[in-house]
PDB file of N, CA and C in Angstrom:
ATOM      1  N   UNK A   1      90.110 -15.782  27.809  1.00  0.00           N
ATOM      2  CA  UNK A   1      89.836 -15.346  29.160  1.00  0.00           C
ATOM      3  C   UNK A   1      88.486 -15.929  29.581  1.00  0.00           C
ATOM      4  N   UNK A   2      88.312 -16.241  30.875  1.00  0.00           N
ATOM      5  CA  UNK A   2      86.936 -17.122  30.928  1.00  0.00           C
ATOM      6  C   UNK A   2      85.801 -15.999  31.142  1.00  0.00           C
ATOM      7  N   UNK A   3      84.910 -16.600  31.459  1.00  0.00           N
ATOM      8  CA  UNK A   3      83.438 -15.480  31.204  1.00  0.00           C
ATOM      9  C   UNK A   3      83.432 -14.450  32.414  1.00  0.00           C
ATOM     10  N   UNK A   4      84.012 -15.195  33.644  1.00  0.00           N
ATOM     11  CA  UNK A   4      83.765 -14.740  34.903  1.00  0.00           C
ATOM     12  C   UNK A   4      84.760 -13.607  35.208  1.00  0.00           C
ATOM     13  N   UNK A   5      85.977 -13.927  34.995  1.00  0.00           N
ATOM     14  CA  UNK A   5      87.089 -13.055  34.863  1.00  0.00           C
ATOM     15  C   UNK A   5      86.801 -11.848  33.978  1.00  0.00           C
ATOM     16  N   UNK A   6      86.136 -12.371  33.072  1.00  0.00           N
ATOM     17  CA  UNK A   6      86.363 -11.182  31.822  1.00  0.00           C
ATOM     18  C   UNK A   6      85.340 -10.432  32.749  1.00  0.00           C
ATOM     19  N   UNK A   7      83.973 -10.635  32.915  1.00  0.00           N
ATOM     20  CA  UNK A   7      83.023  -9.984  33.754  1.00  0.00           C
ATOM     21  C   UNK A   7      83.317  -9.062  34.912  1.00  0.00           C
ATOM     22  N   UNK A   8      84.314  -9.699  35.991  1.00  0.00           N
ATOM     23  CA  UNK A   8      84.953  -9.130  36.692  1.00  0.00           C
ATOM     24  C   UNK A   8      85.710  -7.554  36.188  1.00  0.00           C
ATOM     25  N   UNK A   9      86.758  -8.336  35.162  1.00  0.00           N
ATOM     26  CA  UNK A   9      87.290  -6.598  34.677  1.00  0.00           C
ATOM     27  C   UNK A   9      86.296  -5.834  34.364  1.00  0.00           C
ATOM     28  N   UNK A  10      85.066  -6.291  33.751  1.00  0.00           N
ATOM     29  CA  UNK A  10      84.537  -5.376  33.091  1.00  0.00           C
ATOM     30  C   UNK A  10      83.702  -4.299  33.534  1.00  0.00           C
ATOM     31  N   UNK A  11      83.550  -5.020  34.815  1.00  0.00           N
ATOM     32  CA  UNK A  11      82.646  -4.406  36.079  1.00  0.00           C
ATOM     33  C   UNK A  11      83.767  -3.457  37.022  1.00  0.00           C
ATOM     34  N   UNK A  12      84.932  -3.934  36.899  1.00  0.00           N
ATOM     35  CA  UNK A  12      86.038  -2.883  37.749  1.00  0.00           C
ATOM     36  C   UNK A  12      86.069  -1.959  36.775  1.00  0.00           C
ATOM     37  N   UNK A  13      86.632  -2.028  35.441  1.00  0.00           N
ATOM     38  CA  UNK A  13      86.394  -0.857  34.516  1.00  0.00           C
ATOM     39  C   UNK A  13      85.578   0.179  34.234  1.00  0.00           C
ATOM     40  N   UNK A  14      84.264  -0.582  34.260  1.00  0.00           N
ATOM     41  CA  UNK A  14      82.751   0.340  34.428  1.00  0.00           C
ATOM     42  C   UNK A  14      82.636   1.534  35.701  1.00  0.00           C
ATOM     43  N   UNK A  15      83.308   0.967  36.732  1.00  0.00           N
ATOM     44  CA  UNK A  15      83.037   1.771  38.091  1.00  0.00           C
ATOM     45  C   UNK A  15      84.121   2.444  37.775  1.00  0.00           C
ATOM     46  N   UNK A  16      85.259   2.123  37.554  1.00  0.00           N
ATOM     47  CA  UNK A  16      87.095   3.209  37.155  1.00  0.00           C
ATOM     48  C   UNK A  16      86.210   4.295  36.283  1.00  0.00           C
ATOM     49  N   UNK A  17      85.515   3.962  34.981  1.00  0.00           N
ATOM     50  CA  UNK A  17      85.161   4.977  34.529  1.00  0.00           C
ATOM     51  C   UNK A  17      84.033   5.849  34.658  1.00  0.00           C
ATOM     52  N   UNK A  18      82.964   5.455  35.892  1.00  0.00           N
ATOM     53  CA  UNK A  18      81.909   5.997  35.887  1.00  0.00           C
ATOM     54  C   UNK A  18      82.632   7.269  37.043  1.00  0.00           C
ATOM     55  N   UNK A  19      83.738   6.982  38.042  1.00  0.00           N
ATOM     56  CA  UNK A  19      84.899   7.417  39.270  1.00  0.00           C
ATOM     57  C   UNK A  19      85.701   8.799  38.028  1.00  0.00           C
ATOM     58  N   UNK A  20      85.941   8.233  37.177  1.00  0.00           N
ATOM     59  CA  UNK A  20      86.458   9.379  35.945  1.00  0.00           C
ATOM     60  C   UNK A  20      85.373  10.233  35.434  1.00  0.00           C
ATOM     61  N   UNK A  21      84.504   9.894  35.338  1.00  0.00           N
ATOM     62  CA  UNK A  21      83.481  10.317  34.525  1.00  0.00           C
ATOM     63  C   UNK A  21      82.909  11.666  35.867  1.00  0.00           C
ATOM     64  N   UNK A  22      83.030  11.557  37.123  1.00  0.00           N
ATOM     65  CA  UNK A  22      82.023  11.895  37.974  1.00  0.00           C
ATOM     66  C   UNK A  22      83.471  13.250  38.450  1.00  0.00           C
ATOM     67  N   UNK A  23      84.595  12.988  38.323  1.00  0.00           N
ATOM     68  CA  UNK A  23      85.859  13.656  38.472  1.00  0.00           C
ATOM     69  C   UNK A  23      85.903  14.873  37.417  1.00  0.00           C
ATOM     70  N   UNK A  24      85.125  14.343  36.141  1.00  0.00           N
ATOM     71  CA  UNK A  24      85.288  15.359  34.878  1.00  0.00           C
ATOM     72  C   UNK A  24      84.471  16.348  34.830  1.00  0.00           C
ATOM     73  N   UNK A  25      82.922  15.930  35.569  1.00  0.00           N
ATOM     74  CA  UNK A  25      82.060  16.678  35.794  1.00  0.00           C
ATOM     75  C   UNK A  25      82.599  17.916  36.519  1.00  0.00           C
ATOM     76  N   UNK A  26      83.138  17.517  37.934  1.00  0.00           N
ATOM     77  CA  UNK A  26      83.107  18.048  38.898  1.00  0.00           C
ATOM     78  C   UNK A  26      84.613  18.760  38.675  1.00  0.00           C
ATOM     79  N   UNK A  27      85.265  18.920  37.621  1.00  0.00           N
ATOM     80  CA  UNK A  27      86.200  20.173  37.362  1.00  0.00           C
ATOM     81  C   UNK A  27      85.811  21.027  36.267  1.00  0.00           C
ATOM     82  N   UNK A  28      84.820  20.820  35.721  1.00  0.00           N
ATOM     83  CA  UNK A  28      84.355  21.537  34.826  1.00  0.00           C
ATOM     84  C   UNK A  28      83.839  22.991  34.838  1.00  0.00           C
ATOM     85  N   UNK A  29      83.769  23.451  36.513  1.00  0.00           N
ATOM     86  CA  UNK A  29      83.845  24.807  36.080  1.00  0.00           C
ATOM     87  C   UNK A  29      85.197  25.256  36.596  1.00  0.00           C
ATOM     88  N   UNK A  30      86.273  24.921  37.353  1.00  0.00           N
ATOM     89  CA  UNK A  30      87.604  25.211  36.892  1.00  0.00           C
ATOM     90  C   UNK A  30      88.197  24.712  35.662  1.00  0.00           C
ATOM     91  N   UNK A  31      87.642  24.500  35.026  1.00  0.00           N
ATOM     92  CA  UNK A  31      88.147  24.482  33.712  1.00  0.00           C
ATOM     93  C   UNK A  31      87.588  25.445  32.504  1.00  0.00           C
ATOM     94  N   UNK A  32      86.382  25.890  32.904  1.00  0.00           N
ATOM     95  CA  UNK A  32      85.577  26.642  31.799  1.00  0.00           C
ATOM     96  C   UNK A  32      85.131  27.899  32.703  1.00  0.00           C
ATOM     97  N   UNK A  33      85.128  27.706  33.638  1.00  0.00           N
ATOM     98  CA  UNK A  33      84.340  28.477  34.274  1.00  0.00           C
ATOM     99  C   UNK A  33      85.349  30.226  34.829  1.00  0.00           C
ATOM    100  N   UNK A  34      84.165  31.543  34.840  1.00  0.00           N
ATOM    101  CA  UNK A  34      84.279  32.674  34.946  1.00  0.00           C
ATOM    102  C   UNK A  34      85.053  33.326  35.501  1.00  0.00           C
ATOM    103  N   UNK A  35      85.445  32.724  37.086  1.00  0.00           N
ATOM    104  CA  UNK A  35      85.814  32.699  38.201  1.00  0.00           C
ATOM    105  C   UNK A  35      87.760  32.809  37.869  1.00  0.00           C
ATOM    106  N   UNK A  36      88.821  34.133  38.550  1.00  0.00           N
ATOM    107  CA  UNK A  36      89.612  34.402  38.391  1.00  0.00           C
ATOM    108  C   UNK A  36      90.912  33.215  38.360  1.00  0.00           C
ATOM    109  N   UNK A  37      90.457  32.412  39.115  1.00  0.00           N
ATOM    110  CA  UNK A  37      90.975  31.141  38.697  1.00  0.00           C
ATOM    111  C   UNK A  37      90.914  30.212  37.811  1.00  0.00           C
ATOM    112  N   UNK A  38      89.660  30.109  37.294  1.00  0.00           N
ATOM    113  CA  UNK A  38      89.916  29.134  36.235  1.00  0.00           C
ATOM    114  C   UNK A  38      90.762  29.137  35.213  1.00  0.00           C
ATOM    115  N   UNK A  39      90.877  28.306  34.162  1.00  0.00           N
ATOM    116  CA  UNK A  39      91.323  27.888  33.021  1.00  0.00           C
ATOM    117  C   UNK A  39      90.839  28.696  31.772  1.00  0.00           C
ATOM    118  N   UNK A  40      90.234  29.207  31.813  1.00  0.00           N
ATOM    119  CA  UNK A  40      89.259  29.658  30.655  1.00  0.00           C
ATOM    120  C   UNK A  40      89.504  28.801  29.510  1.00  0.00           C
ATOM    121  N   UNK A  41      89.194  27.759  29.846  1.00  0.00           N
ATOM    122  CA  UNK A  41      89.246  26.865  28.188  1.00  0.00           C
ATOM    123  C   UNK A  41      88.817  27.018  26.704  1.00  0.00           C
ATOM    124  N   UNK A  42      89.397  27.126  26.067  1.00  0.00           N
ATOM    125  CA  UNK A  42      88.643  27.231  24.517  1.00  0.00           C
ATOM    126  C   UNK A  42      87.977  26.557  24.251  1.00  0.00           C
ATOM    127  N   UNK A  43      88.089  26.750  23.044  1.00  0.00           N
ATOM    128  CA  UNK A  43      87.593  25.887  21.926  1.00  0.00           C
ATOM    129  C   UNK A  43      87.581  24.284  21.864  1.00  0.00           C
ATOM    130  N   UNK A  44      88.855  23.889  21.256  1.00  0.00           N
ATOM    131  CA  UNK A  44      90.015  22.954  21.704  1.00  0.00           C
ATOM    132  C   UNK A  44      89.549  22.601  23.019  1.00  0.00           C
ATOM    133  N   UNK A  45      89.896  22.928  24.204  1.00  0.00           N
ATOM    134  CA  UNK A  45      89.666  22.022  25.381  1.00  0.00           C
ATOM    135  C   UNK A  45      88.272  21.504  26.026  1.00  0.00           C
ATOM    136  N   UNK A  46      87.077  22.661  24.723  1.00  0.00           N
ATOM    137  CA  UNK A  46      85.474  21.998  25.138  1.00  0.00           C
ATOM    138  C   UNK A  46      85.770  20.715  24.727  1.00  0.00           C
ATOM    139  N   UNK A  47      86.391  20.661  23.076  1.00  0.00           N
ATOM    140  CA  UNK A  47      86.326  19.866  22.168  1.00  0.00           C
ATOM    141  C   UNK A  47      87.066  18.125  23.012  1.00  0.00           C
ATOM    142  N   UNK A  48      88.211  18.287  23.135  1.00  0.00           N
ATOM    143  CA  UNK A  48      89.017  17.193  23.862  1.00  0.00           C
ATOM    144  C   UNK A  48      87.753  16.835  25.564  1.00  0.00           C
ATOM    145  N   UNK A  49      87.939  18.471  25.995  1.00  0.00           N
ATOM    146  CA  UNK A  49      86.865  17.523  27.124  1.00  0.00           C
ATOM    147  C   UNK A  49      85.429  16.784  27.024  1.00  0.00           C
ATOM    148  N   UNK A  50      85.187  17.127  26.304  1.00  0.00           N
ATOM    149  CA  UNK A  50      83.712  16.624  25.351  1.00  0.00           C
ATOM    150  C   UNK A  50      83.839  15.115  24.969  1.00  0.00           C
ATOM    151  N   UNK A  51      84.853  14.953  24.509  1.00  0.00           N
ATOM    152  CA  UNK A  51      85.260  13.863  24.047  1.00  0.00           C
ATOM    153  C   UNK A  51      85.286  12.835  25.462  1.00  0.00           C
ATOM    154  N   UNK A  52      86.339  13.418  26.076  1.00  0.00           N
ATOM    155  CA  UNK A  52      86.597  12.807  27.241  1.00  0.00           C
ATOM    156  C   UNK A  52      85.342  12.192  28.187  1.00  0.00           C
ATOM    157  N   UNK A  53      83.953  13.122  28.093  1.00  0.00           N
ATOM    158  CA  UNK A  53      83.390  12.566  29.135  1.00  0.00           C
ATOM    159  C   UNK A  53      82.275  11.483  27.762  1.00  0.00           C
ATOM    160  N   UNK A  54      82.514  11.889  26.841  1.00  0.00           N
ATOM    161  CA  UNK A  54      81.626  10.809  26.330  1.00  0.00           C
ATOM    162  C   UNK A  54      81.889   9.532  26.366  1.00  0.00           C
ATOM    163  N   UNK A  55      83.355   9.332  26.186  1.00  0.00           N
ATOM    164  CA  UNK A  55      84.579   8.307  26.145  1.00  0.00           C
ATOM    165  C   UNK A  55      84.072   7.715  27.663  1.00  0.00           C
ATOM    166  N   UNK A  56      83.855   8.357  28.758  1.00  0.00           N
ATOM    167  CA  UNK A  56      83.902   7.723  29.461  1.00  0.00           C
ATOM    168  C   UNK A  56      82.829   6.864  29.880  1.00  0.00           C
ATOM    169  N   UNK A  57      81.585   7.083  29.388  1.00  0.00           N
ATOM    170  CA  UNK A  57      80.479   6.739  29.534  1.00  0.00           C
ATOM    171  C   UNK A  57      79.819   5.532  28.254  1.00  0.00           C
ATOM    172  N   UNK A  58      80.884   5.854  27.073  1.00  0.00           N
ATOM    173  CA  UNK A  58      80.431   5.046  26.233  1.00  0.00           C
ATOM    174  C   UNK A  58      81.213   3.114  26.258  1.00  0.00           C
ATOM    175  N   UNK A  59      82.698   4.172  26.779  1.00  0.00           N
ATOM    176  CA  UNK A  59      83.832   2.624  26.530  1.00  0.00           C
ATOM    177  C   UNK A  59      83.053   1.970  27.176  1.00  0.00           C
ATOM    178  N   UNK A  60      82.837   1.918  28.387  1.00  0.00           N
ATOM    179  CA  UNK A  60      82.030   0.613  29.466  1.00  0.00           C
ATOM    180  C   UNK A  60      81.009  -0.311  28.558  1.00  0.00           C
ATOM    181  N   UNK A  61      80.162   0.408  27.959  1.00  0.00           N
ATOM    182  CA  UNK A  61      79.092  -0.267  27.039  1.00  0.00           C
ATOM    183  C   UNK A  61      79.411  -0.542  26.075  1.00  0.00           C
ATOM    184  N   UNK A  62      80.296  -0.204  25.427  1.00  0.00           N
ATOM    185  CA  UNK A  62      80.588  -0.531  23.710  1.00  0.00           C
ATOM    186  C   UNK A  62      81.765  -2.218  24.454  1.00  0.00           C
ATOM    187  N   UNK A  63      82.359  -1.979  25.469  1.00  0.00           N
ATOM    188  CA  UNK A  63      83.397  -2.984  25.972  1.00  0.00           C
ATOM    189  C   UNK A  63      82.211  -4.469  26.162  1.00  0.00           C
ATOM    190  N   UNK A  64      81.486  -3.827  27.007  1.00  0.00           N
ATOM    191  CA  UNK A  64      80.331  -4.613  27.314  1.00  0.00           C
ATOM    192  C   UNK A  64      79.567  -5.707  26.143  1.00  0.00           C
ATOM    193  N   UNK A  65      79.075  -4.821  25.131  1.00  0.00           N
ATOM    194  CA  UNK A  65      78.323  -5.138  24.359  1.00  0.00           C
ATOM    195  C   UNK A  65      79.413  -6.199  23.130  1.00  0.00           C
ATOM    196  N   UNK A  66      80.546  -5.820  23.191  1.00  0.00           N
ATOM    197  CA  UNK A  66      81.768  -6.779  22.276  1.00  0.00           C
ATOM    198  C   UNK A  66      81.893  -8.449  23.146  1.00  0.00           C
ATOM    199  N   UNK A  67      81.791  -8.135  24.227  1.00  0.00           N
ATOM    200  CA  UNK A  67      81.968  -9.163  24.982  1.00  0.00           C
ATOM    201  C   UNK A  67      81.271  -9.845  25.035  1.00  0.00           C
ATOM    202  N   UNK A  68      79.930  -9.308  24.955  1.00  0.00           N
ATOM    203  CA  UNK A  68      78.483 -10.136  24.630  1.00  0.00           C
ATOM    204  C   UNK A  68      78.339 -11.153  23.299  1.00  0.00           C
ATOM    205  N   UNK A  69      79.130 -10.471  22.329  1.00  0.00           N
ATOM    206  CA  UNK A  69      79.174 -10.989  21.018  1.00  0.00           C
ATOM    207  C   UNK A  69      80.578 -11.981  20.721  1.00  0.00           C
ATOM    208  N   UNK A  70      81.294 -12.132  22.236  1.00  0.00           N
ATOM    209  CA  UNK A  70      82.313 -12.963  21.810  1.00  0.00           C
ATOM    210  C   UNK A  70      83.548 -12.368  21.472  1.00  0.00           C
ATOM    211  N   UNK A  71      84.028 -11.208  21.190  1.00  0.00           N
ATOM    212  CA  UNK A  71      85.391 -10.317  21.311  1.00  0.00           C
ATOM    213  C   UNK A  71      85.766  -9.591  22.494  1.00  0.00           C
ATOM    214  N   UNK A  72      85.964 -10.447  23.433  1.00  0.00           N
ATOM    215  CA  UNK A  72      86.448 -10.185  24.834  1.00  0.00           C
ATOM    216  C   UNK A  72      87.407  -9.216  24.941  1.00  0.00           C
ATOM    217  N   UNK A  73      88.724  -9.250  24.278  1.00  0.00           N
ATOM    218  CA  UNK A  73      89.673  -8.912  24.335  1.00  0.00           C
ATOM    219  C   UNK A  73      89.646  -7.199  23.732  1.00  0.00           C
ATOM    220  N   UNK A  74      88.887  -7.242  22.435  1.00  0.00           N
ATOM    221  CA  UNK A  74      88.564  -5.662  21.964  1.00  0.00           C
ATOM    222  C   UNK A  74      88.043  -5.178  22.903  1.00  0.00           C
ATOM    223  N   UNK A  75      86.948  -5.835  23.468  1.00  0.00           N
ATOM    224  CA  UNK A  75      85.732  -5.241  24.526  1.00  0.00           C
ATOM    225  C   UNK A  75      86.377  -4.264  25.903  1.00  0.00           C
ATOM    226  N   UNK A  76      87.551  -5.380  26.135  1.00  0.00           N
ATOM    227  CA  UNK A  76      88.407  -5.024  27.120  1.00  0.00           C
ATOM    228  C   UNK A  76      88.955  -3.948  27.003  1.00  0.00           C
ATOM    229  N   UNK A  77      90.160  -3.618  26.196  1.00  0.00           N
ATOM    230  CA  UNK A  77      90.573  -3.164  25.622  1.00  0.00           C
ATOM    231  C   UNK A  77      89.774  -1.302  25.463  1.00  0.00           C
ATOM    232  N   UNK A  78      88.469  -1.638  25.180  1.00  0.00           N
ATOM    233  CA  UNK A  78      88.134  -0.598  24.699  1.00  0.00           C
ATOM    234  C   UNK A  78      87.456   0.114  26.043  1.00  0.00           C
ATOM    235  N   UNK A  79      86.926  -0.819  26.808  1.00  0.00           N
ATOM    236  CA  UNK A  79      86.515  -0.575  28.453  1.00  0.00           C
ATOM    237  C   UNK A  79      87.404   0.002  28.974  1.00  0.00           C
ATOM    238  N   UNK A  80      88.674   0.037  29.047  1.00  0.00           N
ATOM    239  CA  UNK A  80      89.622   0.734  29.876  1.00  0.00           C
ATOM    240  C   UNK A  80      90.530   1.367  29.370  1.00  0.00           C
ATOM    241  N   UNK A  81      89.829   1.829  28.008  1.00  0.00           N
ATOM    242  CA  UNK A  81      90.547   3.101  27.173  1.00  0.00           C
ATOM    243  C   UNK A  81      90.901   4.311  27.627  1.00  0.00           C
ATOM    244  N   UNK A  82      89.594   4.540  28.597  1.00  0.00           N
ATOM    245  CA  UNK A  82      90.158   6.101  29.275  1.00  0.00           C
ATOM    246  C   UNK A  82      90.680   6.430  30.370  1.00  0.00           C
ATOM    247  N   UNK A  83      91.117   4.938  31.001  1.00  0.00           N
ATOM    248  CA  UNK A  83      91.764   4.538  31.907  1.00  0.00           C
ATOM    249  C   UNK A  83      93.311   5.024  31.654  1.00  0.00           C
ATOM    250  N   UNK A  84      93.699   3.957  30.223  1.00  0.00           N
ATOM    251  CA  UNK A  84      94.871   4.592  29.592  1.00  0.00           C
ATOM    252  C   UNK A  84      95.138   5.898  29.350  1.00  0.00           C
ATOM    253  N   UNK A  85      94.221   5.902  28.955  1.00  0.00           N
ATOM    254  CA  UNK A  85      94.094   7.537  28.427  1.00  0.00           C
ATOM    255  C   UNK A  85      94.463   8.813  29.660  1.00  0.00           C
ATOM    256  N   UNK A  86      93.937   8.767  30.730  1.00  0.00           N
ATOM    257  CA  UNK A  86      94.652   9.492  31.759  1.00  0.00           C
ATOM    258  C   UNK A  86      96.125   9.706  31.915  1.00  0.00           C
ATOM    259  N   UNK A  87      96.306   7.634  32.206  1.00  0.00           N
ATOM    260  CA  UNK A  87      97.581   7.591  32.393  1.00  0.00           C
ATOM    261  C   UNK A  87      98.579   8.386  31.346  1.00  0.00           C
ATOM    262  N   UNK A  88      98.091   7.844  30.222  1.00  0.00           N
ATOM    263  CA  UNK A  88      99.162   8.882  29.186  1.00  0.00           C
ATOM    264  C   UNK A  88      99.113  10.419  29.555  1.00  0.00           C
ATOM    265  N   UNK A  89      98.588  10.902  29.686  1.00  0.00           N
ATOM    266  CA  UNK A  89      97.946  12.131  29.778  1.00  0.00           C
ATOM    267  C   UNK A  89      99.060  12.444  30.810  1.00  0.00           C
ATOM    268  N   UNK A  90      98.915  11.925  32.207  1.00  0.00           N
ATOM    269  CA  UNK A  90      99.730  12.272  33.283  1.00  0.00           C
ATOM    270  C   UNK A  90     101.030  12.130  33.388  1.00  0.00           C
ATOM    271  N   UNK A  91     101.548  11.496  32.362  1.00  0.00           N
ATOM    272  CA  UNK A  91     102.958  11.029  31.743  1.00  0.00           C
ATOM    273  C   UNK A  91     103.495  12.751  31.176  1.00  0.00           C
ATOM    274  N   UNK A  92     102.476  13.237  30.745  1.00  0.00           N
ATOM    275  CA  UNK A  92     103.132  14.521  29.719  1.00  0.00           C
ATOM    276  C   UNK A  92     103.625  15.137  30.897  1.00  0.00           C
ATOM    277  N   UNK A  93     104.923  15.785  30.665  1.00  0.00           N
ATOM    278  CA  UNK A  93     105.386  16.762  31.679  1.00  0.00           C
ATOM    279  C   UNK A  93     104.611  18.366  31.444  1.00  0.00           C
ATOM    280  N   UNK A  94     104.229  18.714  32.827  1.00  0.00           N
ATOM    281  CA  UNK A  94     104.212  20.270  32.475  1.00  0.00           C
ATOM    282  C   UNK A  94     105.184  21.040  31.932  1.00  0.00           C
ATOM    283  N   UNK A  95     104.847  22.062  31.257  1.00  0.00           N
ATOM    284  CA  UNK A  95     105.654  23.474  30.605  1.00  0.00           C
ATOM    285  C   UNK A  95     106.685  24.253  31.853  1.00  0.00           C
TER     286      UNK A  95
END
């Protein structure tokens, strides 16, 4: 993939996940939070969401930094992990 292209995704990916990242924040107290509506999340769903927003903040740079070193394709790959990762997610049918 050439330098410019790859750059390109990597910069659409970065903003997809910083757009995820800013989405995760901002349900986090319907998801944890007191209020008769929420979710009251456990354990388990700190744990997975925890994950989730680190994931989102780290793939961009770890994608970044592979690409720097010449493994474009992992870099990629790993940049728009939580991209996938939604999608699967939204695939599961509700109960």
């Amino acid at each position: 993939m050439r330098t410019t292209t790859a750059n390109i995704f990597l910069f659409i990916a970065a903003v997809v996940d910083l757009i995820l990242f800013v989405f995760l924040i901002s349900i986090s107290n319907y998801l944890f939070g007191t209020w008769p509506r929420s979710l009251h999340g456990g354990a388990l769903m700190a744990t997975v969401y925890s994950v989730a927003v680190i994931a989102c903040l780290a793939a961009p740079v770890i994608g970044l930094i592979l690409h720097r070193r010449g493994k474009t394709t992992i870099g990629m790959l790993i940049a728009w992990l939580p991209v996938f990762g939604v999608v699967v997610t939204l695939m599961i049918p509700p109960n």
